[in-house]
PDB file of N, CA and C in Angstrom:
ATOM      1  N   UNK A   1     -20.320  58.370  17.732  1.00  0.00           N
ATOM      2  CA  UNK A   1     -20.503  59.785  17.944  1.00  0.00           C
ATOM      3  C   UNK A   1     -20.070  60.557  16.693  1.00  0.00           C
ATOM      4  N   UNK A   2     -20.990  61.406  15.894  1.00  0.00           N
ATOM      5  CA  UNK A   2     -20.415  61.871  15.219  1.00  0.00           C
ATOM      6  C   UNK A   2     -19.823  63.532  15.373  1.00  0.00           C
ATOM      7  N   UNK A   3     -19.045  64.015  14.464  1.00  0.00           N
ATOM      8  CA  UNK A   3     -17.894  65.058  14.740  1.00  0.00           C
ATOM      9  C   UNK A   3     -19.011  66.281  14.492  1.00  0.00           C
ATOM     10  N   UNK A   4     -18.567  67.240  15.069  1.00  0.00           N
ATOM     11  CA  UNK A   4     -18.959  68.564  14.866  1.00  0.00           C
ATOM     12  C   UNK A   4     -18.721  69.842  13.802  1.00  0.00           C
ATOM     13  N   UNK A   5     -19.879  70.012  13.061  1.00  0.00           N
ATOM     14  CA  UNK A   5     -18.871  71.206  11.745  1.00  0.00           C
ATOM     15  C   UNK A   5     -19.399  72.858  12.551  1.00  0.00           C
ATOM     16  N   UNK A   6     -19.108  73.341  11.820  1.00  0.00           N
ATOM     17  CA  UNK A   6     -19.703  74.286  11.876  1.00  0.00           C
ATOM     18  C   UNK A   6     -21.105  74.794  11.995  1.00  0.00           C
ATOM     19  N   UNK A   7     -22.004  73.808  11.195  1.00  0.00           N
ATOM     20  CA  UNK A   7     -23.298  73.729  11.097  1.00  0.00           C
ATOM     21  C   UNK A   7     -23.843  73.772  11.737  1.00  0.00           C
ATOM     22  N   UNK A   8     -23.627  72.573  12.889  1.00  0.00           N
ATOM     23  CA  UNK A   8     -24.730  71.765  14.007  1.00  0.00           C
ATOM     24  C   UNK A   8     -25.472  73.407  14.600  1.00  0.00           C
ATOM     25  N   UNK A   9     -26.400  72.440  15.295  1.00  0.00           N
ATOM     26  CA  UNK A   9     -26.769  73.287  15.901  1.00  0.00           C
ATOM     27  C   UNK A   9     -26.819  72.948  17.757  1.00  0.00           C
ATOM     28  N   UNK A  10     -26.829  73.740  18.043  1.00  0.00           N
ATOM     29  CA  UNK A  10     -26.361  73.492  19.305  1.00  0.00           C
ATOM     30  C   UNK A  10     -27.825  74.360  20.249  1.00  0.00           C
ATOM     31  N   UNK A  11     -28.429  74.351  21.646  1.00  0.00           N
ATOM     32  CA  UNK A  11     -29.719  74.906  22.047  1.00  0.00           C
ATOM     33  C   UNK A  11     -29.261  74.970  23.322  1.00  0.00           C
ATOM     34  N   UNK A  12     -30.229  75.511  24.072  1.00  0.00           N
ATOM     35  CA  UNK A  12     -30.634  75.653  25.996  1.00  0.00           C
ATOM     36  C   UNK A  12     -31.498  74.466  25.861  1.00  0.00           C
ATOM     37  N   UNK A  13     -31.536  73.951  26.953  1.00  0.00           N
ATOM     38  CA  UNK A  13     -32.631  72.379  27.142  1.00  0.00           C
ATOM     39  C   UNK A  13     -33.981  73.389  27.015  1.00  0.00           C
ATOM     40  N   UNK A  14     -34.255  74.608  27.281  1.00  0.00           N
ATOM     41  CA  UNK A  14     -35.543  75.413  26.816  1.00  0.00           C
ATOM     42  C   UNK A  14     -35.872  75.615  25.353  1.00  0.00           C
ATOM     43  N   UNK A  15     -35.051  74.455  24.369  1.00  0.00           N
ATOM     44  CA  UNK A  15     -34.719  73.999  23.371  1.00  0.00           C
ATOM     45  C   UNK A  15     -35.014  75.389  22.179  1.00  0.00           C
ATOM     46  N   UNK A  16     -34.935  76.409  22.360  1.00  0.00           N
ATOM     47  CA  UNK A  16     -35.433  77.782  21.611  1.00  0.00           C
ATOM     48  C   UNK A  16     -34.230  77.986  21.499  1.00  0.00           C
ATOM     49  N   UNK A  17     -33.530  78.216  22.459  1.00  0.00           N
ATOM     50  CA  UNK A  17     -32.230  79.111  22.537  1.00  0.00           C
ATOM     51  C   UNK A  17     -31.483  78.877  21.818  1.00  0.00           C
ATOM     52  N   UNK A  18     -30.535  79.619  20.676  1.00  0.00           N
ATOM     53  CA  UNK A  18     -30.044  78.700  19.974  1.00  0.00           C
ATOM     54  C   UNK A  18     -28.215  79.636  20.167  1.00  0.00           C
ATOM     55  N   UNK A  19     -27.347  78.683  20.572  1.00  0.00           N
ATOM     56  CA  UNK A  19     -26.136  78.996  20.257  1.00  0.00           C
ATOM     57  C   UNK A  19     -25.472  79.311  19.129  1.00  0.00           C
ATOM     58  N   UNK A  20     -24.605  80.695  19.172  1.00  0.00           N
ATOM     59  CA  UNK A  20     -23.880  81.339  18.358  1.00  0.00           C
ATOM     60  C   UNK A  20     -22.703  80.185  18.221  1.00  0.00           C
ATOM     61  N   UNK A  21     -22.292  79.573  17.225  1.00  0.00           N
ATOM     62  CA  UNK A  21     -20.827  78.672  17.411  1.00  0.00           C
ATOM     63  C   UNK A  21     -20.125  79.602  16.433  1.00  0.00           C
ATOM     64  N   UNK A  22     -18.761  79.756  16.716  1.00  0.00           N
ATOM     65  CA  UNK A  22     -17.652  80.435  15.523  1.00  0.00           C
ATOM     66  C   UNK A  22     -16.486  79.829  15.475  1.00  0.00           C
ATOM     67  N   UNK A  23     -15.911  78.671  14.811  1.00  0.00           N
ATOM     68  CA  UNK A  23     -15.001  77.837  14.518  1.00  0.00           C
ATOM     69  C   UNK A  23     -13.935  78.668  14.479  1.00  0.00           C
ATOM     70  N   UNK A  24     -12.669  78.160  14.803  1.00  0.00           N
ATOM     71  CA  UNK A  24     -11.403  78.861  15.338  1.00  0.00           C
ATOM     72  C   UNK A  24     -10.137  78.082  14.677  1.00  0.00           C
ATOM     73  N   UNK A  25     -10.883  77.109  14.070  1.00  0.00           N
ATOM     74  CA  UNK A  25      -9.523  76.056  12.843  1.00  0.00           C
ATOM     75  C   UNK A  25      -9.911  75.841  11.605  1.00  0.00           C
ATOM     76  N   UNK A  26      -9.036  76.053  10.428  1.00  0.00           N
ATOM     77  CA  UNK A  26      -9.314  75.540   9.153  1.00  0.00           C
ATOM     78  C   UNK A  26      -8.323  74.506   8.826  1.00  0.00           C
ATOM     79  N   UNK A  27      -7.980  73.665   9.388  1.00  0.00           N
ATOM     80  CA  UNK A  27      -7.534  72.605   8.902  1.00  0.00           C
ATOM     81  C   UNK A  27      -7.863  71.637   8.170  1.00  0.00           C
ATOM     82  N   UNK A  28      -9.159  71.230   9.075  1.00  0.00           N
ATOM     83  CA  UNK A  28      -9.606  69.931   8.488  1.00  0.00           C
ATOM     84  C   UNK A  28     -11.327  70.390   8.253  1.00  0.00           C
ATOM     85  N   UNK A  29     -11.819  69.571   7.392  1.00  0.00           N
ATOM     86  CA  UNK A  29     -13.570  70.033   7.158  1.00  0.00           C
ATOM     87  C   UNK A  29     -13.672  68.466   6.943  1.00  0.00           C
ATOM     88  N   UNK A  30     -15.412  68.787   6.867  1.00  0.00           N
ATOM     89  CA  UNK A  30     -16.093  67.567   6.607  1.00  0.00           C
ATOM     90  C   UNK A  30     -16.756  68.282   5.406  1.00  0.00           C
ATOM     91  N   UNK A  31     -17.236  67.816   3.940  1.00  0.00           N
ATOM     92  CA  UNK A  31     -17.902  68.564   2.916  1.00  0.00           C
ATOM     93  C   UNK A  31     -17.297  69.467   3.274  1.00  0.00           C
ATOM     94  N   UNK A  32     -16.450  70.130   3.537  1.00  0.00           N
ATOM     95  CA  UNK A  32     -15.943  71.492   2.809  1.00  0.00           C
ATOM     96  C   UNK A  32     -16.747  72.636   4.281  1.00  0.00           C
ATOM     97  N   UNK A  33     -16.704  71.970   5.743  1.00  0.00           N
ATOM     98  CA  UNK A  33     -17.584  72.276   6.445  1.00  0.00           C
ATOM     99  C   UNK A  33     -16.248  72.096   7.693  1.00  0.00           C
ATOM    100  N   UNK A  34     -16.141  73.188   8.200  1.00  0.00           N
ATOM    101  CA  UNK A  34     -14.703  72.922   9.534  1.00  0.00           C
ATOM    102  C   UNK A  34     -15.313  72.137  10.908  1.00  0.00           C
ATOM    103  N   UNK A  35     -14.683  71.272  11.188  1.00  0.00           N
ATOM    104  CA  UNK A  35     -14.907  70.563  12.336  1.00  0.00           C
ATOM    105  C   UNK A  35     -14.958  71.860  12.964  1.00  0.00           C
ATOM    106  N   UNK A  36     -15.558  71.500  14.550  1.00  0.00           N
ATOM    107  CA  UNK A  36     -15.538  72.363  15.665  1.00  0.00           C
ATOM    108  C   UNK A  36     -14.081  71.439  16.821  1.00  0.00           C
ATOM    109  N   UNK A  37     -13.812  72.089  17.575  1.00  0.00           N
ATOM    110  CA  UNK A  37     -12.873  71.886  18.131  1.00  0.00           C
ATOM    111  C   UNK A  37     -12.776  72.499  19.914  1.00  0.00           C
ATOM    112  N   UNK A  38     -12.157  71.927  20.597  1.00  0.00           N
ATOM    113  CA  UNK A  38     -12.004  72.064  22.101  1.00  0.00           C
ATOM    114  C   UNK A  38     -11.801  74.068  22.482  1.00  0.00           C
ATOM    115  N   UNK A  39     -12.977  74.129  23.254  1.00  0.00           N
ATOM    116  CA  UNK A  39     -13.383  75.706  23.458  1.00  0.00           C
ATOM    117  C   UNK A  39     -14.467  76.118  22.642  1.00  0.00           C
ATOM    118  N   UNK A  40     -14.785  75.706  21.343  1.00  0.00           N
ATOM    119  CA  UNK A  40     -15.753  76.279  20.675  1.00  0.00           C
ATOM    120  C   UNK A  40     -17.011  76.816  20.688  1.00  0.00           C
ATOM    121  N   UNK A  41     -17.702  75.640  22.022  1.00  0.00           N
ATOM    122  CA  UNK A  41     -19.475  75.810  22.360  1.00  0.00           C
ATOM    123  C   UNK A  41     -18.796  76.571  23.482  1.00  0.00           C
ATOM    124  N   UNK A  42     -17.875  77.035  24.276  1.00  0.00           N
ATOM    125  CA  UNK A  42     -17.385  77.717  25.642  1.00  0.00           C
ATOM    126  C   UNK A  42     -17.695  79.125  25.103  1.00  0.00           C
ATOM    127  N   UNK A  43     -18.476  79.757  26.265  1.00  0.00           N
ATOM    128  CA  UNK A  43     -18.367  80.738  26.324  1.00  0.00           C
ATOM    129  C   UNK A  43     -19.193  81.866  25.095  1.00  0.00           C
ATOM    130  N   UNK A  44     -20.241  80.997  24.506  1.00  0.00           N
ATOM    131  CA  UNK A  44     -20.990  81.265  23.316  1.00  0.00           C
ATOM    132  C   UNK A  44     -22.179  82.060  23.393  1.00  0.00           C
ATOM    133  N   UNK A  45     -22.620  83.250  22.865  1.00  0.00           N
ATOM    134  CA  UNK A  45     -23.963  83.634  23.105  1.00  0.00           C
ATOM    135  C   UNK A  45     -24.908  82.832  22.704  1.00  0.00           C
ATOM    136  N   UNK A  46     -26.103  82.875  23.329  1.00  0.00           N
ATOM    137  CA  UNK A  46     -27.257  82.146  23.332  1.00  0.00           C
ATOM    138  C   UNK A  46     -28.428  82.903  22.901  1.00  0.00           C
ATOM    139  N   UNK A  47     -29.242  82.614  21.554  1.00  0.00           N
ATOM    140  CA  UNK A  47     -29.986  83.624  21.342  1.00  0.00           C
ATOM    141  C   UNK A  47     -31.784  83.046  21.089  1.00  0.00           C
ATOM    142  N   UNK A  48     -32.687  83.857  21.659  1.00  0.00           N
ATOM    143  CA  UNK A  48     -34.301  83.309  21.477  1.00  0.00           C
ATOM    144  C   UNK A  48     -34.519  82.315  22.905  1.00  0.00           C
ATOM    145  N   UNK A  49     -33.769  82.537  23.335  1.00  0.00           N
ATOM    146  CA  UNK A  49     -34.313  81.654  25.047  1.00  0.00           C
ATOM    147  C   UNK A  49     -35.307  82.273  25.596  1.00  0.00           C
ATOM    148  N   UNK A  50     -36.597  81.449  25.550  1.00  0.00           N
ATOM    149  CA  UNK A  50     -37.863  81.731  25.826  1.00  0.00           C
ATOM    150  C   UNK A  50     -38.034  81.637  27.710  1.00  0.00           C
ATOM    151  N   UNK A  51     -36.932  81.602  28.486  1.00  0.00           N
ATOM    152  CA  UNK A  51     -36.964  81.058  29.725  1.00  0.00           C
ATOM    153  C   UNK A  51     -36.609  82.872  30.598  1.00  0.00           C
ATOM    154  N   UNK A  52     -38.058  83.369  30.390  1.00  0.00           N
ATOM    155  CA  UNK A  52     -37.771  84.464  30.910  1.00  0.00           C
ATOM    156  C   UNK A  52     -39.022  84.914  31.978  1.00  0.00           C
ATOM    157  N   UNK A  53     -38.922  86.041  33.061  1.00  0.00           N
ATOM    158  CA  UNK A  53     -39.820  86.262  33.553  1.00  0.00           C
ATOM    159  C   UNK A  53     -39.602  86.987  34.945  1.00  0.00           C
ATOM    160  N   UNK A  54     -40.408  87.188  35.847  1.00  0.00           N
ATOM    161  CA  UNK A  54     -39.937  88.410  37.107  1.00  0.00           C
ATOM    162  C   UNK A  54     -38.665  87.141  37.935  1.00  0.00           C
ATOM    163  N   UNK A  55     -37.476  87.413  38.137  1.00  0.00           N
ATOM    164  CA  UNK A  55     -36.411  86.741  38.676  1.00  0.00           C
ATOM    165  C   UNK A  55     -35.856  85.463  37.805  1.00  0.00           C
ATOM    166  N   UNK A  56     -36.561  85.377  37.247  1.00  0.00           N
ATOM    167  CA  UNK A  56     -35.636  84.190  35.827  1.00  0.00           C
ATOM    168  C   UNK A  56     -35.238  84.923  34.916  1.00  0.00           C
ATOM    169  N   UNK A  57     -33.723  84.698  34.964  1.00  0.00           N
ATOM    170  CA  UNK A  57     -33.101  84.739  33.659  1.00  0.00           C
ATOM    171  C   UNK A  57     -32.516  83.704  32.605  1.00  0.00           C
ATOM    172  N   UNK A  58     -32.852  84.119  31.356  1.00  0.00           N
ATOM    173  CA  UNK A  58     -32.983  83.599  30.421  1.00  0.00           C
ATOM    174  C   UNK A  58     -31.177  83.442  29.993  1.00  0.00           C
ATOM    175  N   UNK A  59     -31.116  82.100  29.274  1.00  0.00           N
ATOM    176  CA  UNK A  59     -29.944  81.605  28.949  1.00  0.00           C
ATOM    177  C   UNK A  59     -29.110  82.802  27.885  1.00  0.00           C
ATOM    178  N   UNK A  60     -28.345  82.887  28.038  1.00  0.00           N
ATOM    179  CA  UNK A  60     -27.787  83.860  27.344  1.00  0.00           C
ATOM    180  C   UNK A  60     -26.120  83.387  27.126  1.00  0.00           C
ATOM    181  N   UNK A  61     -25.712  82.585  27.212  1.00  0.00           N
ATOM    182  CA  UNK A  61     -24.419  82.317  27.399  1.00  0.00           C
ATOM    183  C   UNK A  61     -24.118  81.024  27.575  1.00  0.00           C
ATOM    184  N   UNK A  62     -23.044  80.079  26.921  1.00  0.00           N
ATOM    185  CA  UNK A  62     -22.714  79.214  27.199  1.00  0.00           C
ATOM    186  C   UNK A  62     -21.280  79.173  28.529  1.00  0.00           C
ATOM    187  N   UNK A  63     -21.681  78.059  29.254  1.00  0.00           N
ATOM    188  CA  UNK A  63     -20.724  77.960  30.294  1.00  0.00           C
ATOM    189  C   UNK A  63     -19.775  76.776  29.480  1.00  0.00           C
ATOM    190  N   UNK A  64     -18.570  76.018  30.476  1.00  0.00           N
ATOM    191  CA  UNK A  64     -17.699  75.246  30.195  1.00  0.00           C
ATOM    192  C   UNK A  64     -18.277  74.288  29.677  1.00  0.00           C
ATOM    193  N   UNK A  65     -18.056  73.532  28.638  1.00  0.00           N
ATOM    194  CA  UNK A  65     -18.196  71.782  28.423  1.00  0.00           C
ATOM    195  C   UNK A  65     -17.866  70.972  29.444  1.00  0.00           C
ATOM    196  N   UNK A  66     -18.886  70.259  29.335  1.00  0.00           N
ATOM    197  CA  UNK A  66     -18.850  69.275  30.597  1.00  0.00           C
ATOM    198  C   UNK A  66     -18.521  67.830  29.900  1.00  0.00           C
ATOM    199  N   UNK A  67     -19.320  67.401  29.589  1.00  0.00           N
ATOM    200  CA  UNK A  67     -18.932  66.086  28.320  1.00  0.00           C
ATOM    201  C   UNK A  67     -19.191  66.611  26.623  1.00  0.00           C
ATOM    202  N   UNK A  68     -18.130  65.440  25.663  1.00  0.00           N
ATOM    203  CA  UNK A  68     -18.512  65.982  24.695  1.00  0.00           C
ATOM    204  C   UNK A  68     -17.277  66.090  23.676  1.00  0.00           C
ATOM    205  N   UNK A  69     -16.288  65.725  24.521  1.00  0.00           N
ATOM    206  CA  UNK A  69     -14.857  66.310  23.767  1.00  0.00           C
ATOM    207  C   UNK A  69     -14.098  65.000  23.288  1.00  0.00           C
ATOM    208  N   UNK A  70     -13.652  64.780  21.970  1.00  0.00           N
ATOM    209  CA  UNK A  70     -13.307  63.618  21.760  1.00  0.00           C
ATOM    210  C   UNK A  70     -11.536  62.996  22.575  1.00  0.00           C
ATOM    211  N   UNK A  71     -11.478  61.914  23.183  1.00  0.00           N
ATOM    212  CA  UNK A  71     -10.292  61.598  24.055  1.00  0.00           C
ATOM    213  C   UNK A  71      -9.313  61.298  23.056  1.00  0.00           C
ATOM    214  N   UNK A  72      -9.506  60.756  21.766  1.00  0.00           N
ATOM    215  CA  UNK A  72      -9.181  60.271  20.722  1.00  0.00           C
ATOM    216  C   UNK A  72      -8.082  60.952  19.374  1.00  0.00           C
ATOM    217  N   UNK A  73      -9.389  62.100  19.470  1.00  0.00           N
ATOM    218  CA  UNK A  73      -9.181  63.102  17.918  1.00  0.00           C
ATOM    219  C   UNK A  73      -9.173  64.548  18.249  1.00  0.00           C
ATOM    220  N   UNK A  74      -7.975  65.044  17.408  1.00  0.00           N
ATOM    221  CA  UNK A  74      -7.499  66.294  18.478  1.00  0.00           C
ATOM    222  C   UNK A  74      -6.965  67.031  16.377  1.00  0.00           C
ATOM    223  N   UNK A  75      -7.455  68.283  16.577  1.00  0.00           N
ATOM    224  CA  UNK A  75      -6.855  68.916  15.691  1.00  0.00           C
ATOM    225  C   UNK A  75      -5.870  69.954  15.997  1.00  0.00           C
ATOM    226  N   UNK A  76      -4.846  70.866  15.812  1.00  0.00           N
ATOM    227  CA  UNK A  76      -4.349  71.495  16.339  1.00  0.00           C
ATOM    228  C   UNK A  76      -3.505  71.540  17.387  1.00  0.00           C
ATOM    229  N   UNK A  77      -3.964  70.181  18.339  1.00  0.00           N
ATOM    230  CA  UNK A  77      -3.565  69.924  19.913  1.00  0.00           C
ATOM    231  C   UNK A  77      -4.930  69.995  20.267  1.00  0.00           C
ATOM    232  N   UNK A  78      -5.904  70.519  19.979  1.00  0.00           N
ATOM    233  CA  UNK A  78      -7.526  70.808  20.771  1.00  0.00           C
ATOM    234  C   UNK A  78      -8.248  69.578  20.153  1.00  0.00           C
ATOM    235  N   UNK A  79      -8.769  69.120  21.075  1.00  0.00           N
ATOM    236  CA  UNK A  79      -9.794  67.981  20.853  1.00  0.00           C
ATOM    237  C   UNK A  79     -10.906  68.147  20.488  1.00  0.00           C
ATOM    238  N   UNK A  80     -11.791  67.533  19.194  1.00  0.00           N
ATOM    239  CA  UNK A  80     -12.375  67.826  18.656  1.00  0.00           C
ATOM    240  C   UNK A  80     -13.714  67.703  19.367  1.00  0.00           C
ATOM    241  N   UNK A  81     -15.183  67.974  19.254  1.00  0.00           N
ATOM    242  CA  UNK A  81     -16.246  68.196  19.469  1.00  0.00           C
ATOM    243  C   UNK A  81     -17.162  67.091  19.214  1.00  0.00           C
ATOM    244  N   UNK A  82     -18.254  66.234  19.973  1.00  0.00           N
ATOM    245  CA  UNK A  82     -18.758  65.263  19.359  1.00  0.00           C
ATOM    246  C   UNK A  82     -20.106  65.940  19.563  1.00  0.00           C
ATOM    247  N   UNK A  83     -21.169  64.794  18.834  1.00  0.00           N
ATOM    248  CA  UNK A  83     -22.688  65.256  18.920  1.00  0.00           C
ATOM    249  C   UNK A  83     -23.239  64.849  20.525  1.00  0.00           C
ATOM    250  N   UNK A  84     -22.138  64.511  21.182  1.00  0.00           N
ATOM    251  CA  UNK A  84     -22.442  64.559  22.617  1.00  0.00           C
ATOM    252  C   UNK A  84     -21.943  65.757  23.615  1.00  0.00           C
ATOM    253  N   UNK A  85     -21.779  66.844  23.045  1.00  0.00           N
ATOM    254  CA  UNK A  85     -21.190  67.664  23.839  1.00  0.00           C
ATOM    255  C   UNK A  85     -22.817  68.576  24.545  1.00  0.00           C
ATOM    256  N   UNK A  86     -22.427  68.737  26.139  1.00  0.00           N
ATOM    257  CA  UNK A  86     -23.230  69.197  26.889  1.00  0.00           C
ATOM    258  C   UNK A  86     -22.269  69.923  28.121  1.00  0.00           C
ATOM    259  N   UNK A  87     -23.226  71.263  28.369  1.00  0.00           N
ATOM    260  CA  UNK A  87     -22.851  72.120  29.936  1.00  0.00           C
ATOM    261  C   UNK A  87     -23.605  72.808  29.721  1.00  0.00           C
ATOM    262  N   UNK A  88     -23.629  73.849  31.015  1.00  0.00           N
ATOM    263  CA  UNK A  88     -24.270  74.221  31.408  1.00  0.00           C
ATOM    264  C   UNK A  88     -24.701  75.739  30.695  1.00  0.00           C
ATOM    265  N   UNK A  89     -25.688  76.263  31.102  1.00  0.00           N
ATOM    266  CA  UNK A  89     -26.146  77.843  30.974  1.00  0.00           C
ATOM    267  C   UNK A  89     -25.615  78.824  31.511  1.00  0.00           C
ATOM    268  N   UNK A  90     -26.123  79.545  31.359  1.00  0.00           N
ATOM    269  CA  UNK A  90     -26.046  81.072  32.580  1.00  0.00           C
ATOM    270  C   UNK A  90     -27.323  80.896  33.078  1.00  0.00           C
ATOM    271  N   UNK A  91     -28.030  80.668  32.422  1.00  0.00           N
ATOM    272  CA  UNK A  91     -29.812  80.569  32.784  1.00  0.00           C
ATOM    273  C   UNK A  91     -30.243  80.209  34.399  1.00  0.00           C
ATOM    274  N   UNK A  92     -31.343  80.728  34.647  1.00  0.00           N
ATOM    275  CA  UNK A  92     -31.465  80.104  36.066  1.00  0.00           C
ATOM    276  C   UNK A  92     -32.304  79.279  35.769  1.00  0.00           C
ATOM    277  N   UNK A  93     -32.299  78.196  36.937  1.00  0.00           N
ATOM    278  CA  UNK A  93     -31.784  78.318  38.423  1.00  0.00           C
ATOM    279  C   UNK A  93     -30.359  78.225  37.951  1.00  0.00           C
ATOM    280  N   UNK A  94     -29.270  78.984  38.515  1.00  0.00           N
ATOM    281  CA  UNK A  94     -27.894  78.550  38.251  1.00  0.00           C
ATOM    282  C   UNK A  94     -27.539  77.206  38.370  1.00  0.00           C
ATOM    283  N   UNK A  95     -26.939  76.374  37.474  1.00  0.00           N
ATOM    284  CA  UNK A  95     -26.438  75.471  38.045  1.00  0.00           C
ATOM    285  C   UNK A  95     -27.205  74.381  37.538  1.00  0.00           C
ATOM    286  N   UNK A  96     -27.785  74.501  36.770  1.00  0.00           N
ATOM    287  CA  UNK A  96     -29.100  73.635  36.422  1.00  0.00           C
ATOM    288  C   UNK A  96     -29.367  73.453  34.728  1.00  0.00           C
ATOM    289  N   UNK A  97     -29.393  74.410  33.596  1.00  0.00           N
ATOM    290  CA  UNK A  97     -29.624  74.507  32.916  1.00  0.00           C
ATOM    291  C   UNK A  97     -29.169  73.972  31.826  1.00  0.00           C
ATOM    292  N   UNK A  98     -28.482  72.706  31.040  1.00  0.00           N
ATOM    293  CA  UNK A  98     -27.959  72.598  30.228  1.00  0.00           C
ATOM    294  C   UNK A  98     -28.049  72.979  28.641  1.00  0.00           C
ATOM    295  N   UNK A  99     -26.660  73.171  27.683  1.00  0.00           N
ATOM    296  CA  UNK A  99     -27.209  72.902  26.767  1.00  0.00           C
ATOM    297  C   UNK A  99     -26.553  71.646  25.942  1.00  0.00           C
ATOM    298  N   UNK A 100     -27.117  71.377  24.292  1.00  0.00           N
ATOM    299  CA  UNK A 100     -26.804  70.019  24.167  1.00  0.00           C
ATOM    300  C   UNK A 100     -26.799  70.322  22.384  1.00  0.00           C
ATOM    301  N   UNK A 101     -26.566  69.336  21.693  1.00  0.00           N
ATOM    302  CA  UNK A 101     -26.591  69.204  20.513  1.00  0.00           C
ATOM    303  C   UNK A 101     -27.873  68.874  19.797  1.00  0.00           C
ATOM    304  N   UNK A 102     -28.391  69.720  18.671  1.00  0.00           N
ATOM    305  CA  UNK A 102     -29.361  69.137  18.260  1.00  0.00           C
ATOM    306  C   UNK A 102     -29.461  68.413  17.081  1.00  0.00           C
ATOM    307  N   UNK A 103     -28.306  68.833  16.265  1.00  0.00           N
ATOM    308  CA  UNK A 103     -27.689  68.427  15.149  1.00  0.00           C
ATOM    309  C   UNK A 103     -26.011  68.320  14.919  1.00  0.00           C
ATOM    310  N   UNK A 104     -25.427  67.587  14.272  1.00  0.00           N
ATOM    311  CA  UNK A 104     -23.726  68.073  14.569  1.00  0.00           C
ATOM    312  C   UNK A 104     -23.414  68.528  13.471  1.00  0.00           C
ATOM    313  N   UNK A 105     -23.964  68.977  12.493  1.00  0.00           N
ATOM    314  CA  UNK A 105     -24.059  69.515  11.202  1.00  0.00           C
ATOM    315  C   UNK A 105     -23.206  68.658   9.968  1.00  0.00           C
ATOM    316  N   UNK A 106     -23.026  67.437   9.921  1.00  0.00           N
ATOM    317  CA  UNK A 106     -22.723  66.507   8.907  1.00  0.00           C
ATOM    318  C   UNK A 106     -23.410  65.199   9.822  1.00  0.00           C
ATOM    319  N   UNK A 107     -23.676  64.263   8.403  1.00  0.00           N
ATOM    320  CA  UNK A 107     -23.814  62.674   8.845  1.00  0.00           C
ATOM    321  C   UNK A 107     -22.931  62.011   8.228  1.00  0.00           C
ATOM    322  N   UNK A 108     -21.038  62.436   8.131  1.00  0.00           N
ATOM    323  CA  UNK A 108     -20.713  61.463   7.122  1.00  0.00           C
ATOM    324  C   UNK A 108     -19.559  61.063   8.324  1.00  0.00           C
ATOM    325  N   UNK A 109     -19.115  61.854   9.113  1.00  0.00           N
ATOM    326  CA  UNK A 109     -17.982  61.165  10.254  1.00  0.00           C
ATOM    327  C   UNK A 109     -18.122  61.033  11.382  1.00  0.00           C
ATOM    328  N   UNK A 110     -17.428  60.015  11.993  1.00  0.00           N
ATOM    329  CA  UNK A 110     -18.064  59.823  13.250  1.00  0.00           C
ATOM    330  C   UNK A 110     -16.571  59.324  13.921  1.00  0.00           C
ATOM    331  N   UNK A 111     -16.441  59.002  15.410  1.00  0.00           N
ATOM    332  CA  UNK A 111     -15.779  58.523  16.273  1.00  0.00           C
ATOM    333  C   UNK A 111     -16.200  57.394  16.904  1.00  0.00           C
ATOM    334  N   UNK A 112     -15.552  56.237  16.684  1.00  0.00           N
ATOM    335  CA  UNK A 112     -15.814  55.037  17.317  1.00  0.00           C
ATOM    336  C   UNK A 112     -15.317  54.449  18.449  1.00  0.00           C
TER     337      UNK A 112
END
C-alpha cells in the first residue's frame, strides 16, 4: 500500500467529484510532498460531482474513513493514510456512495 502526500487524488465513485484534501502535518514528506495523515480525507469538500438531478444530491462532502488508515505508521500520534483509504459521501442514496483513491500522489513509499 502506498502512503498518501498531499497530491493524490482522491474522487466520489461518480469518479468526477474530486476531493479538496488540506494536510495538517509537516513533519515528514515524501519528495518534499507531506504525507496525509488520520482525519485528512474526513470531512472534505467534494467538487464537480456530476450525480445530480430532481431528488439526488450530488456528493459534496466527505464522510468518516472507513478503511484506509495505516495500523502500523502513525505521524504525530495520527495514523497515516494509504492508497486504500475509502468512505462514504453525503451523496444519495445516503449510505451508499463511496469515495476512494485515484492516485496517492507519490510512487516511491509504501507499507508492507
Amino acid at each position: 500500500m502506498k502512503l498518501l502526500t498531499e497530491d493524490a487524488t482522491l474522487v466520489c465513485a461518480h469518479e468526477l467529484g474530486l476531493v479538496g484534501i488540506v494536510p495538517t502535518q509537516s513533519f515528514v514528506t515524501v519528495n518534499g510532498r507531506r504525507l496525509l495523515v488520520e482525519t485528512n480525507p474526513e470531512q472534505r469538500p467534494i467538487v464537480g460531482c456530476p450525480n445530480a438531478g430532481p431528488a439526488i444530491k450530488p456528493c459534496t462532502s466527505t464522510l468518516a474513513v472507513k478503511h484506509g488508515y495505516s495500523s502500523w505508521i502513525r505521524i504525530g500520534g495520527k495514523r497515516v493514510c494509504l492508497d486504500s483509504v475509502t468512505g462514504l459521501t453525503d451523496g444519495t442514496p445516503p449510505g451508499t456512495v463511496l469515495y476512494k483513491v485515484r492516485q496517492p500522489g507519490q510512487h516511491f513509499v509504501e507499507e508492507r
